[in-house]
C-alpha atoms as a PDB file:
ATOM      1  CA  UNK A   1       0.000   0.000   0.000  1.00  0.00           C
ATOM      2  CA  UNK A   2       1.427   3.259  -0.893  1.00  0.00           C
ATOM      3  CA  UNK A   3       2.389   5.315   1.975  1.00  0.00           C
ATOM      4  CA  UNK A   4       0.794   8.972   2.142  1.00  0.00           C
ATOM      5  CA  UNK A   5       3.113  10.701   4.759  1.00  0.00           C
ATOM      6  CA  UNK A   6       1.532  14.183   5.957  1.00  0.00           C
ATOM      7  CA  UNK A   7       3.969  17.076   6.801  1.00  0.00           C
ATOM      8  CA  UNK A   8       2.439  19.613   9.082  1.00  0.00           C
ATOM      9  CA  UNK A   9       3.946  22.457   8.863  1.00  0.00           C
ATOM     10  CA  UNK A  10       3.599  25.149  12.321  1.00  0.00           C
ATOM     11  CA  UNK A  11       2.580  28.560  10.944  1.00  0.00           C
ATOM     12  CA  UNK A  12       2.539  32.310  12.790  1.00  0.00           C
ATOM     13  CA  UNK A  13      -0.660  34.283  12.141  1.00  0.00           C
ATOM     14  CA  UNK A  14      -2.053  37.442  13.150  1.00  0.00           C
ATOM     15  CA  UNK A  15      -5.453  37.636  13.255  1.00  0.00           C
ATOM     16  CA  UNK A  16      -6.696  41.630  13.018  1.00  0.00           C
ATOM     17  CA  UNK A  17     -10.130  42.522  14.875  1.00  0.00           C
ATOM     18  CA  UNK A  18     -12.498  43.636  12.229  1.00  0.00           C
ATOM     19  CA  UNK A  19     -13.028  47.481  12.595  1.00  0.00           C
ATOM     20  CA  UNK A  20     -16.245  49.001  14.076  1.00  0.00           C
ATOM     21  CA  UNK A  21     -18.068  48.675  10.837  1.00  0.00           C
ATOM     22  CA  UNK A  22     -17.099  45.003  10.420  1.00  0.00           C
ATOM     23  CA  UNK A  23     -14.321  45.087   7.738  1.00  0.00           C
ATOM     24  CA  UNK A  24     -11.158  43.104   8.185  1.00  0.00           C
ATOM     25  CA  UNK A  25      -8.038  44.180   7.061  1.00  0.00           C
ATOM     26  CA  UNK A  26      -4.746  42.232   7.421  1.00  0.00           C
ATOM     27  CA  UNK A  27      -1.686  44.138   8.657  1.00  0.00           C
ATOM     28  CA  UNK A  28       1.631  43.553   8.582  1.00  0.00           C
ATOM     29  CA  UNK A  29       3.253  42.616  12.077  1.00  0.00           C
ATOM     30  CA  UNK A  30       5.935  45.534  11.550  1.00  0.00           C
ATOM     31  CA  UNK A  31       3.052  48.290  11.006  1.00  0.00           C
ATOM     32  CA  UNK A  32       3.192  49.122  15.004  1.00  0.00           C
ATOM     33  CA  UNK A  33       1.059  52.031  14.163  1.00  0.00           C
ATOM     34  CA  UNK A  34      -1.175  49.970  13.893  1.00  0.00           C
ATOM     35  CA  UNK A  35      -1.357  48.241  17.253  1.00  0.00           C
ATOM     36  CA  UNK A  36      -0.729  51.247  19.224  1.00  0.00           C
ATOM     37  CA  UNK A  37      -4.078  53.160  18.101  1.00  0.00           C
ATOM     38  CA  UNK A  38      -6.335  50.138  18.963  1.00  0.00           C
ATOM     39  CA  UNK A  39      -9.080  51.540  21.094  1.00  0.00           C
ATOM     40  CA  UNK A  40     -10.985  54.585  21.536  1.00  0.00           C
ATOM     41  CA  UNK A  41     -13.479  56.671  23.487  1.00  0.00           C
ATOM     42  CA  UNK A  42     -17.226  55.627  23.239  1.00  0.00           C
ATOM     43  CA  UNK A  43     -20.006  57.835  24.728  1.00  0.00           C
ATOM     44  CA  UNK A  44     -20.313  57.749  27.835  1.00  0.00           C
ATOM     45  CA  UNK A  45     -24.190  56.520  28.148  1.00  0.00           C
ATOM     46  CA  UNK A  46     -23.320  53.801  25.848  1.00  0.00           C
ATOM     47  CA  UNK A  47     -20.965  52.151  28.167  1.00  0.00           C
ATOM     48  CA  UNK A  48     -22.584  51.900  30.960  1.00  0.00           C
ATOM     49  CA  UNK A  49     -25.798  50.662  28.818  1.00  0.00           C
ATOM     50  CA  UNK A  50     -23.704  47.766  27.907  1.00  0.00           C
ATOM     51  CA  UNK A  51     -22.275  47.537  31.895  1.00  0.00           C
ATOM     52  CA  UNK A  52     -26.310  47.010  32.194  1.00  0.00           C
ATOM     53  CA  UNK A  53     -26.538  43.742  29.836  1.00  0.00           C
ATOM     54  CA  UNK A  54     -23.144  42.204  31.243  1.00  0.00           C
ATOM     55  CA  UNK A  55     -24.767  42.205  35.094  1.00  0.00           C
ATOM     56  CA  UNK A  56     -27.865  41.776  33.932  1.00  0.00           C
ATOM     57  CA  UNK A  57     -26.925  38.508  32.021  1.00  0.00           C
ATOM     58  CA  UNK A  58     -24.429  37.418  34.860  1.00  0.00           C
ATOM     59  CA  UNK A  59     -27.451  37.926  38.059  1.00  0.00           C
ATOM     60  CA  UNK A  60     -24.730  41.232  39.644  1.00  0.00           C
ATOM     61  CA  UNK A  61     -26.224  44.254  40.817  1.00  0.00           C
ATOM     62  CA  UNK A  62     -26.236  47.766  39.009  1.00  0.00           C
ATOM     63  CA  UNK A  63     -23.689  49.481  37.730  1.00  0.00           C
ATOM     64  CA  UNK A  64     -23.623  51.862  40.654  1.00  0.00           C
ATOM     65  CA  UNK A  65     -21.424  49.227  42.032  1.00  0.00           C
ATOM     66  CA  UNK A  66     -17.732  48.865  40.347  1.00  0.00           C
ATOM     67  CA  UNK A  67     -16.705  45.324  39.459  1.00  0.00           C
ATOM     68  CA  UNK A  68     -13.538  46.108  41.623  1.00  0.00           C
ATOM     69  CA  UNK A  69     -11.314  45.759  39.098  1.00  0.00           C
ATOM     70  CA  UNK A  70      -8.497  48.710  38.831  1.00  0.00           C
ATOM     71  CA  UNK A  71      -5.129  50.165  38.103  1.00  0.00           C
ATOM     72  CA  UNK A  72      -3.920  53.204  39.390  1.00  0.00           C
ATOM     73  CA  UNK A  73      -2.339  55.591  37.503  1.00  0.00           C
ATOM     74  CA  UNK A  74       1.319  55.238  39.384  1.00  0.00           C
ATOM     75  CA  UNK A  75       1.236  51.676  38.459  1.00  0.00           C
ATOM     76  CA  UNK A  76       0.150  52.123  34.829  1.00  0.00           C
ATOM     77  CA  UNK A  77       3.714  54.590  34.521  1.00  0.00           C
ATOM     78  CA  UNK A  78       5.411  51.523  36.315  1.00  0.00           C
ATOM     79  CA  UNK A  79       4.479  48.887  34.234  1.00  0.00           C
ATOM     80  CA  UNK A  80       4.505  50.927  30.981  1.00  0.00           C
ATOM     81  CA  UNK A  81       8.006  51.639  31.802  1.00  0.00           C
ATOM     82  CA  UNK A  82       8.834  47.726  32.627  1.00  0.00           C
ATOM     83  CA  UNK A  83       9.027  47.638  28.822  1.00  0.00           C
ATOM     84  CA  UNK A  84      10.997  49.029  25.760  1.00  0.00           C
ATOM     85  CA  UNK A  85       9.035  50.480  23.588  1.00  0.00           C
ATOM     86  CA  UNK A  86       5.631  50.071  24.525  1.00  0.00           C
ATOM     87  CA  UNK A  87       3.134  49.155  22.058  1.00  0.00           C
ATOM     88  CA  UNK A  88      -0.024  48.303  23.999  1.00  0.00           C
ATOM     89  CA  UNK A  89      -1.650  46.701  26.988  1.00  0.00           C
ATOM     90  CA  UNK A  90      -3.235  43.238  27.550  1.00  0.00           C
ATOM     91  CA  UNK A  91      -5.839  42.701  29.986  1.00  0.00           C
ATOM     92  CA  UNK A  92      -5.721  39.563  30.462  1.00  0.00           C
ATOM     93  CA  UNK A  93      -8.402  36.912  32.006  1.00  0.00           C
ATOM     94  CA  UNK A  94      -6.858  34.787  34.454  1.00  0.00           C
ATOM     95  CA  UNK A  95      -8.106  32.193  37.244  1.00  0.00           C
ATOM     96  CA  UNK A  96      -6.260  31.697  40.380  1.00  0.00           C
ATOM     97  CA  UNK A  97      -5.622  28.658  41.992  1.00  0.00           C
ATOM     98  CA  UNK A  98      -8.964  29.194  44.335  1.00  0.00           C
ATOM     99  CA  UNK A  99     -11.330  29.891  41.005  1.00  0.00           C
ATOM    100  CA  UNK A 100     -11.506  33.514  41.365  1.00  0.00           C
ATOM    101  CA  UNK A 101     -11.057  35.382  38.375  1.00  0.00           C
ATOM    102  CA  UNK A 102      -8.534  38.299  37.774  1.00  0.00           C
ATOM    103  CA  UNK A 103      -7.896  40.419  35.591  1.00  0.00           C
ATOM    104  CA  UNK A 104      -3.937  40.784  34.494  1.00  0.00           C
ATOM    105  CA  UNK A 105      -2.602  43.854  32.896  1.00  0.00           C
ATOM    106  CA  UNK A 106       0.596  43.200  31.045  1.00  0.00           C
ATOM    107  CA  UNK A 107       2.785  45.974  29.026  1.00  0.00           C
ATOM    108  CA  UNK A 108       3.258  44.335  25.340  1.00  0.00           C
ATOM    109  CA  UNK A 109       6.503  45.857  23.314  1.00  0.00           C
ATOM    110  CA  UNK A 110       7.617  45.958  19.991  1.00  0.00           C
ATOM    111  CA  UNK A 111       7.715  41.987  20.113  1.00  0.00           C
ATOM    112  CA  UNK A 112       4.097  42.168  19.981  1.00  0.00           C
ATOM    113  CA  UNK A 113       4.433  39.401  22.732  1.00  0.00           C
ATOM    114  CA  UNK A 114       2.398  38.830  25.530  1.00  0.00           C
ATOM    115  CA  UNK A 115       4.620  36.834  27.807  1.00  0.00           C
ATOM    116  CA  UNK A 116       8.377  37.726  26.371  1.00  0.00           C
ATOM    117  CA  UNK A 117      10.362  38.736  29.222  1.00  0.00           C
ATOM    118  CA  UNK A 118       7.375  37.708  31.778  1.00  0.00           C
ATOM    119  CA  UNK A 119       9.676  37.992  34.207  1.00  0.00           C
ATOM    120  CA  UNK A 120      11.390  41.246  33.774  1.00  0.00           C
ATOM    121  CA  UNK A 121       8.010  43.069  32.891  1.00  0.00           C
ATOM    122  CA  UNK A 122       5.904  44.492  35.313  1.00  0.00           C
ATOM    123  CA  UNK A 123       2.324  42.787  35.400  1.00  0.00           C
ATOM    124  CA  UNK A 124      -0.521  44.266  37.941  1.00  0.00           C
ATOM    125  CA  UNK A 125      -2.936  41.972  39.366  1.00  0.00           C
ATOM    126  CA  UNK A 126      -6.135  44.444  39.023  1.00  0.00           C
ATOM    127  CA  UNK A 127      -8.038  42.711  41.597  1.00  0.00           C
ATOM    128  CA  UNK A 128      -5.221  44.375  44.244  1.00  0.00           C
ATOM    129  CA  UNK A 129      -3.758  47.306  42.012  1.00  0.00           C
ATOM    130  CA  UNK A 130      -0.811  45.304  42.646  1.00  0.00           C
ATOM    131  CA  UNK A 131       2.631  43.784  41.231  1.00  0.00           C
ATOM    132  CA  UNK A 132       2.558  40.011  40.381  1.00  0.00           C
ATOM    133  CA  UNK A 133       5.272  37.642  39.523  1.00  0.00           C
ATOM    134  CA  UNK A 134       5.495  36.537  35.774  1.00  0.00           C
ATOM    135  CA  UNK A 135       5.089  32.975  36.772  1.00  0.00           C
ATOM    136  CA  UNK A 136       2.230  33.003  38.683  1.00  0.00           C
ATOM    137  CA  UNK A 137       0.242  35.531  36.035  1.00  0.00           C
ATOM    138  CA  UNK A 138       1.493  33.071  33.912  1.00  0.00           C
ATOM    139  CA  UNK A 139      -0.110  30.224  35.321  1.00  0.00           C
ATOM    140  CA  UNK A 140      -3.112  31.940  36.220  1.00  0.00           C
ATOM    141  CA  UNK A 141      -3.973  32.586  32.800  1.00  0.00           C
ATOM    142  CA  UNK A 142      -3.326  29.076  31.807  1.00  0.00           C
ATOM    143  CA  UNK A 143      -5.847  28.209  34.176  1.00  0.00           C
ATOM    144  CA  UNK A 144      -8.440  30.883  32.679  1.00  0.00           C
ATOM    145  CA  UNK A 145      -7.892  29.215  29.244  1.00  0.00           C
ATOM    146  CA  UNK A 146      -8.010  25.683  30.012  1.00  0.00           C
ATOM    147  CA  UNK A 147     -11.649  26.273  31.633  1.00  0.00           C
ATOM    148  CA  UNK A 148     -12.579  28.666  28.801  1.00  0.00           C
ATOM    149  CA  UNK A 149     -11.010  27.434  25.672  1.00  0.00           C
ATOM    150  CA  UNK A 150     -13.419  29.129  23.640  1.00  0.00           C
ATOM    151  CA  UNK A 151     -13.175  32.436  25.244  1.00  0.00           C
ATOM    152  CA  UNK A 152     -11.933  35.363  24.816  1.00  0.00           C
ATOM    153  CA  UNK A 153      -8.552  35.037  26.502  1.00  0.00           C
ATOM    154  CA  UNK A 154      -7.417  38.828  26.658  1.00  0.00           C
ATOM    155  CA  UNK A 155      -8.291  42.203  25.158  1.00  0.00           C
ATOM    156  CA  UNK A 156      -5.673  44.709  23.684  1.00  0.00           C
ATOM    157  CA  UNK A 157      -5.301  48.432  23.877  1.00  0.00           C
ATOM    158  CA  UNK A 158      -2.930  50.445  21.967  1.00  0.00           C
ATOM    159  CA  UNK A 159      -0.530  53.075  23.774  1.00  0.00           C
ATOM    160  CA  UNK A 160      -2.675  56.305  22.250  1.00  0.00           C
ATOM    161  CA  UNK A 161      -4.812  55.425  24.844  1.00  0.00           C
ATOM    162  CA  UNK A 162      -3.362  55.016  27.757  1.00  0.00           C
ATOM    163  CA  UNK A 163      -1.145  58.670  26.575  1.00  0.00           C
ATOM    164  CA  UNK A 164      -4.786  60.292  25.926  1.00  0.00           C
ATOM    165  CA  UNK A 165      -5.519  59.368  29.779  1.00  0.00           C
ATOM    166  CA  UNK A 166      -2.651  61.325  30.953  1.00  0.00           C
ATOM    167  CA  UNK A 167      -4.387  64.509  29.264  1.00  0.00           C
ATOM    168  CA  UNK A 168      -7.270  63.946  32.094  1.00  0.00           C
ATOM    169  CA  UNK A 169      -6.977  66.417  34.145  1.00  0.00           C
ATOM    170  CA  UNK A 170      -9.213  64.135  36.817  1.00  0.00           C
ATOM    171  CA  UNK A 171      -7.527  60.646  36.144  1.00  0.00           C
ATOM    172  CA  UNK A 172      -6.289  58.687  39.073  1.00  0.00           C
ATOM    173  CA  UNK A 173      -6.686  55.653  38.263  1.00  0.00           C
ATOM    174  CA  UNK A 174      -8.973  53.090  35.679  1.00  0.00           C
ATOM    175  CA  UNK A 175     -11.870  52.247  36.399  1.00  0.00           C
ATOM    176  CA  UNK A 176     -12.123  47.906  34.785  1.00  0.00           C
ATOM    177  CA  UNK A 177     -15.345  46.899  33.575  1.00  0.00           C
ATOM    178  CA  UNK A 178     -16.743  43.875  31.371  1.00  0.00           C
ATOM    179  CA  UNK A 179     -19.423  44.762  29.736  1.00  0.00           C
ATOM    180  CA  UNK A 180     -21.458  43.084  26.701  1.00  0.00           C
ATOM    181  CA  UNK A 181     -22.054  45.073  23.068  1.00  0.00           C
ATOM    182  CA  UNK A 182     -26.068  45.132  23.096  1.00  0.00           C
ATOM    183  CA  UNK A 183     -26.189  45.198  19.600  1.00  0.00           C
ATOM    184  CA  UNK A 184     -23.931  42.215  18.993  1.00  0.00           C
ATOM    185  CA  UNK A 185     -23.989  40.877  22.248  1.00  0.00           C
ATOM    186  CA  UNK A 186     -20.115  40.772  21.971  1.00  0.00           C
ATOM    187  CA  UNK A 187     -18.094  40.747  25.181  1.00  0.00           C
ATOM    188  CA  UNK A 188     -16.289  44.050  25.891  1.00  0.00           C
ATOM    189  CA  UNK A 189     -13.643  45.208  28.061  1.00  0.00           C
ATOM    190  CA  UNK A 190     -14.272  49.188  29.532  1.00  0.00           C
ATOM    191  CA  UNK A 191     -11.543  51.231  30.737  1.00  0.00           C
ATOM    192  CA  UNK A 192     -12.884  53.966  32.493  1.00  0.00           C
ATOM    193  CA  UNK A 193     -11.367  57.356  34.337  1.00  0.00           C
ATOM    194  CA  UNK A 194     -13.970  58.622  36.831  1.00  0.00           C
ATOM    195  CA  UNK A 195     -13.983  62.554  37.631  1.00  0.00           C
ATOM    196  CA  UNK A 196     -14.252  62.034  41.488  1.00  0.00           C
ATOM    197  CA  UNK A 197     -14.198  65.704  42.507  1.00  0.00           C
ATOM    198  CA  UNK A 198     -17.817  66.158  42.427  1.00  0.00           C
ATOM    199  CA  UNK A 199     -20.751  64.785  44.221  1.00  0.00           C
ATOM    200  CA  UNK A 200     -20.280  61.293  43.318  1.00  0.00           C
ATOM    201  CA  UNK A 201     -23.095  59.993  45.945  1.00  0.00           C
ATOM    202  CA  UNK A 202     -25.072  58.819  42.667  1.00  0.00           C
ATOM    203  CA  UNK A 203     -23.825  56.297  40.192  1.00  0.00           C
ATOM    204  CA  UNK A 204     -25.268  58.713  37.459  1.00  0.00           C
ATOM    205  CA  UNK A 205     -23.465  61.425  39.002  1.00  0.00           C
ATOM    206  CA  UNK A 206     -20.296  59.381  38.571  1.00  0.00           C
ATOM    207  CA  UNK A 207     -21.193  58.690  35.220  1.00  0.00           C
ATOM    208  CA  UNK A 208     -21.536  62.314  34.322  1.00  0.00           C
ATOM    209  CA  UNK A 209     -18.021  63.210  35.212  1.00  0.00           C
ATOM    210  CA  UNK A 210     -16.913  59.556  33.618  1.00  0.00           C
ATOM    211  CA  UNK A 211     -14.670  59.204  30.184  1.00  0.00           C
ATOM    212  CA  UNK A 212     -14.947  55.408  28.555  1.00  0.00           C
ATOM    213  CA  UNK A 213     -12.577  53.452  26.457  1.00  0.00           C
ATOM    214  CA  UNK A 214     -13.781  50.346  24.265  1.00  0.00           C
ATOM    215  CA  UNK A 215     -12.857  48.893  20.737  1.00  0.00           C
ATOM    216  CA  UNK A 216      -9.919  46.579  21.992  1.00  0.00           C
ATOM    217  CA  UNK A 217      -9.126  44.015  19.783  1.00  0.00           C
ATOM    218  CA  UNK A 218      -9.552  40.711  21.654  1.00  0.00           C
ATOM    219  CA  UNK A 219      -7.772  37.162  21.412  1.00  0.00           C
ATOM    220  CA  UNK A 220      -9.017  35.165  19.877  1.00  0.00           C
ATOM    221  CA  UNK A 221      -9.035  35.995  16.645  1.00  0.00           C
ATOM    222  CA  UNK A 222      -5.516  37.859  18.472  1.00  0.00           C
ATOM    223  CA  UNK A 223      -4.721  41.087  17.607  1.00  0.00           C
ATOM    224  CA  UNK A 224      -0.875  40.571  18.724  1.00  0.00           C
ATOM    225  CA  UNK A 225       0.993  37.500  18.947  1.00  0.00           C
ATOM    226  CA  UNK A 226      -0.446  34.901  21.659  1.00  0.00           C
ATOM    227  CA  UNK A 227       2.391  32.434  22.555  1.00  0.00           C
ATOM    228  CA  UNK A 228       1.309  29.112  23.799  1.00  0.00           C
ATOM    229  CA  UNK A 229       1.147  28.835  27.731  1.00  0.00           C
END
């Protein structure tokens, strides 16, 4: 019987998030234009409309309550800094080893890799605003995407936005938020910068003084390089 031998050949892909209007368009890995203007402000209303559907689909009580998830600004100039180069942000889903979720934010350089140099990178745990060692964010998101292989394992923001945030003249820290698209019902991640000088007894008066940041790209399909964990 004639032998059919298959070679499988390993290939490196980047998958682009199509753009608000639902085009694709392939870039080219070296374009790091590119990656650094993913993301932008939405209005304000609309995010916290689609904060709504994500409780209301997950049984949590109303927005006037923040998930808890954070990073203050001192630690976003630390980690951005960790890095040469910085390109982006990852905010990673990740499960520790007692099934609570986190949310990881790791600095992403000109590599365009999420865990390069895990070690010598600063990564913030957002559930304490706090440093955590490579290893351990490592594992933690192995953990996320073992339980959740058909997630959505992280969502990317370029550096314009995190350098438009240090034009607020109000922002202290970020405000982390899942949230679901209620016209696509896709999940979203929310970066938002509260104004907390005001009266801020109301959730809608918090809301008021609040500036929101969507249109990551999110892995999968990856907008950056995802490296196996």
């Amino acid at each position: 019987m004639k032998k059919i031998i298959y070679f499988s050949v390993a290939l490196f892909a980047i998958s682009i998030l199509a753009c608000q209007d639902g085009k694709e368009e392939a870039k080219n890995i070296t374009d790091l234009s590119y990656y650094r203007n993913i993301g932008k402000q939405i209005p304000t209303e609309t995010g916290y409309r689609w904060m709504d559907v994500y409780r209301s689909n997950n049984g949590l009580s109303s927005r006037t309550k923040p998930s808890g998830f954070a990073l203050s600004k001192e630690n976003l100039a630390t980690l951005s800094s960790s890095v040469d180069g910085l390109v982006g942000v990852a905010f990673q889903h990740a499960t520790d080893a007692a099934g609570e979720h986190h949310f990881l934010i790791i600095p992403v350089d000109q590599s365009l890799q999420i865990w390069a140099d895990g070690n010598a990178k600063t990564i913030i745990d957002a559930n304490s605003d706090a440093a955590i060692d490579g290893a351990t964010a490592k594992e933690w998101a192995k953990n996320y995407q073992i339980s959740n292989p058909d997630a959505i394992w992280f969502h990317f923001f370029g550096k314009h936005v995190f350098d438009e945030m240090g034009t607020i003249s109000f922002f202290e820290y970020i405000q982390i938020e899942p949230a679901v698209n209620d016209e696509n019902l896709k999940p979203q991640v929310l970066l938002i910068i509260n104004d907390l000088s005001g009266d801020v007894s109301s959730g809608r008066t918090e809301m008021a003084g609040a500036v929101v940041y969507d249109a990551s790209s999110p892995c999968p399909p990856c907008p950056i390089a995802e490296e196996q964990i």
